[in-house]
Protein backbone atom coordinates (compact mmCIF):
# COMPACT_ATOMS: atom_id res chain seq x y z
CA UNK A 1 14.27 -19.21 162.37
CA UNK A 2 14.53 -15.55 161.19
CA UNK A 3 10.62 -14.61 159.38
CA UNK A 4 10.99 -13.55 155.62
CA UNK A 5 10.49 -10.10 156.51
CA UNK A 6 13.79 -10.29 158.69
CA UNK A 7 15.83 -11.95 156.18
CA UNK A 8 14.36 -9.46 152.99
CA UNK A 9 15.33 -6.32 155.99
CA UNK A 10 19.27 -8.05 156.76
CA UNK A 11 19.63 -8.76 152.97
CA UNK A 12 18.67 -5.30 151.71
CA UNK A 13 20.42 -3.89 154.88
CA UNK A 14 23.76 -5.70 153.94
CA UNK A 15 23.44 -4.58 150.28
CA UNK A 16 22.57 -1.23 150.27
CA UNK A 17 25.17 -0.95 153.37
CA UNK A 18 28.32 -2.06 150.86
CA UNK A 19 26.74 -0.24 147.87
CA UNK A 20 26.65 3.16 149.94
CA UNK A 21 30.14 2.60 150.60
CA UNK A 22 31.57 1.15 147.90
CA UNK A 23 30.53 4.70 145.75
CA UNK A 24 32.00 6.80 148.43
CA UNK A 25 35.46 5.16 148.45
CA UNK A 26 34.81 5.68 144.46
CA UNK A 27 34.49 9.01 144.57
CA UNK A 28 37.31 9.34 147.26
CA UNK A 29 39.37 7.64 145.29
CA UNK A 30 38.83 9.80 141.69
CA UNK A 31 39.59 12.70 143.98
CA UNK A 32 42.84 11.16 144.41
CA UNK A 33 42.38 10.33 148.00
CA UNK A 34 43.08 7.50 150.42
CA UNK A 35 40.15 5.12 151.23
CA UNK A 36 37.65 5.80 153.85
CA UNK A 37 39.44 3.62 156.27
CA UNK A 38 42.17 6.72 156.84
CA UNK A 39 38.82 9.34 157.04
CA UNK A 40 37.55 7.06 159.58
CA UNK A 41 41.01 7.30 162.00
CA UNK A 42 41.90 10.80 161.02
CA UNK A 43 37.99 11.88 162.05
CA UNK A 44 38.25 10.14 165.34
CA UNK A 45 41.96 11.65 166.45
CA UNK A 46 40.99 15.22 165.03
CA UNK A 47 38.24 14.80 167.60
CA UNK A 48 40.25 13.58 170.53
CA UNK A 49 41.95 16.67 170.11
CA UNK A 50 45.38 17.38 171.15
CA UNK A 51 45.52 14.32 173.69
CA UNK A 52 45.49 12.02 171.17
CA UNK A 53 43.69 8.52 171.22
CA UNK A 54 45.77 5.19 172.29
CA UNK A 55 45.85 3.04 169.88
CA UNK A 56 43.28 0.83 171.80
CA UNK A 57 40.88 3.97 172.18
CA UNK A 58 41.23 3.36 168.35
CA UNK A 59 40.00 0.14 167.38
CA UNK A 60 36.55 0.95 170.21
CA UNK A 61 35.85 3.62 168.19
CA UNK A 62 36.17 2.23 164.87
CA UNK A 63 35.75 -1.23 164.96
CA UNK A 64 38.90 -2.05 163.31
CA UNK A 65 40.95 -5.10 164.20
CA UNK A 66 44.38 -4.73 165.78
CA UNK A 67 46.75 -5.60 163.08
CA UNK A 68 44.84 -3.74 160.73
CA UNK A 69 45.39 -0.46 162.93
CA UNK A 70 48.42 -1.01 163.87
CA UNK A 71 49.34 -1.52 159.45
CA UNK A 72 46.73 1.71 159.22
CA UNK A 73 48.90 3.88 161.40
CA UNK A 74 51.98 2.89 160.15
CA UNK A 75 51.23 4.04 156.85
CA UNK A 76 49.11 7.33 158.25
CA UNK A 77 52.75 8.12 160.10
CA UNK A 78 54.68 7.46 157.09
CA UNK A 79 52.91 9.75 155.15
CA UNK A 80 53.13 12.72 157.78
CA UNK A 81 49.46 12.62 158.89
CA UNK A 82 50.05 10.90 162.72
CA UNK A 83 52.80 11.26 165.15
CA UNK A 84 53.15 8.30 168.00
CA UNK A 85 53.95 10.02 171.35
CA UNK A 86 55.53 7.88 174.32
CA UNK A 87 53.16 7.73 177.27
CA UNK A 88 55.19 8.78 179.87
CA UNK A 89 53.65 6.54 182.83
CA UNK A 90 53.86 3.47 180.53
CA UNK A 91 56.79 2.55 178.44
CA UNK A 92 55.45 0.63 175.59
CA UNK A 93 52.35 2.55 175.45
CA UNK A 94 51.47 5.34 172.25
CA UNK A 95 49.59 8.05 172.33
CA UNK A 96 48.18 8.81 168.60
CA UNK A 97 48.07 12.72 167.51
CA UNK A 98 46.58 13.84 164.13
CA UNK A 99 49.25 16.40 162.78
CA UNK A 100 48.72 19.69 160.85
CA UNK A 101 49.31 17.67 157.69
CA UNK A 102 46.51 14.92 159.05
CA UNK A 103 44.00 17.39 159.64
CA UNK A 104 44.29 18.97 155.83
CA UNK A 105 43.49 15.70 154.53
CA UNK A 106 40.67 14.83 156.56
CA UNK A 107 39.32 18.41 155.38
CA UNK A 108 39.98 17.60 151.70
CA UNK A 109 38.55 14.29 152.19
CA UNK A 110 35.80 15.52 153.85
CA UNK A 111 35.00 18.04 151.02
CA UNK A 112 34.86 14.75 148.96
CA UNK A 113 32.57 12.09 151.31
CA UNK A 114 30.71 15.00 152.46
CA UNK A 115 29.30 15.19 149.27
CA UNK A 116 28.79 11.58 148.85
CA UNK A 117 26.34 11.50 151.87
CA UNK A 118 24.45 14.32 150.49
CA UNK A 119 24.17 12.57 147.28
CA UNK A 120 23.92 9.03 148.23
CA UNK A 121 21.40 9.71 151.43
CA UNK A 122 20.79 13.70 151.94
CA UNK A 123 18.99 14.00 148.37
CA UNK A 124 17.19 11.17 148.16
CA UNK A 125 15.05 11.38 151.66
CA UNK A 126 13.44 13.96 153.53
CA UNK A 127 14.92 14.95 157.29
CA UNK A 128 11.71 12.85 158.12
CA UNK A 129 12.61 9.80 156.45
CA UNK A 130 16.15 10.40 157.71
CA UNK A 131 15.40 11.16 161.17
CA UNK A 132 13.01 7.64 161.16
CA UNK A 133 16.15 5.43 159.68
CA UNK A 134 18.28 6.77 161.92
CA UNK A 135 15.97 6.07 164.41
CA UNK A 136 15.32 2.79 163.06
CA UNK A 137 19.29 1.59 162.59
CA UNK A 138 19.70 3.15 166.44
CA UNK A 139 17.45 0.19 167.73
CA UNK A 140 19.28 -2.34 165.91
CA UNK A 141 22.69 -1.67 167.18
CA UNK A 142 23.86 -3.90 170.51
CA UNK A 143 23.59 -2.02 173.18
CA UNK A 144 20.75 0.12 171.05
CA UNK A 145 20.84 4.12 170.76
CA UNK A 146 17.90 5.79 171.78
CA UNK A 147 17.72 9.08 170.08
């Protein structure tokens, strides 16, 4: 059985967790932008550069199931922000490239969460404090980060 102290640290972890997120997808959403989901994917391909990610590369790096990748990129494509690229050794197989379009909404979108972290986190503990729950989240993830 977990002690109390475990079960006060997952419930206040789980809480906070949804509330920090719930008020950035609030504020990215009265800027008129698309949910954090799309930052998320458009973050991760800006970073891959101009390779691109397969779509599998996607879901490792942000945890997202399948069918709710493959419904995320549809609708990132549709609106001009992804191209799918045939992989030329594999017939079925995508490549995923963020497009000029993609990378000025992650920018404007950034402008947006950006701020968010700074007032939801940045403002409200020192680089210490930061720096220690950082530390502190690190050890809790499977494998654990050692910073």
């Amino acid at each position: 059985m977990p002690s109390p102290e475990a079960i006060t640290a997952w419930a206040r972890l789980m809480r906070v967790s949804r509330q920090l997120v719930e008020s950035a997808e609030d504020a990215l959403k009265a800027g008129g932008l698309p949910p954090l989901a799309w930052y998320d994917v458009l973050h991760e391909l800006a970073e891959a550069g101009e390779g691109g990610l397969r779509p599998f590369q996607l879901i490792e790096r942000t945890l997202f199931a399948q069918y709710n990748i493959s419904r995320l990129l549809a609708r990132l494509e549709a609106d001009g922000l992804v191209e799918k690229l045939p992989v030329a050794d594999d017939g079925r197989g995508q490549t995923i490239r963020i497009t000029a379009r993609g990378r000025e909404m992650r920018r404007q979108m950034w402008a947006v969460y950006g701020r968010s972290i700074t007032e939801l986190v940045g403002a409200k503990l020192s680089a210490d404090e930061l720096n220690m729950v950082s530390a502190l989240l690190g050890r809790l993830r499977h494998p654990p980060v050692v910073d």
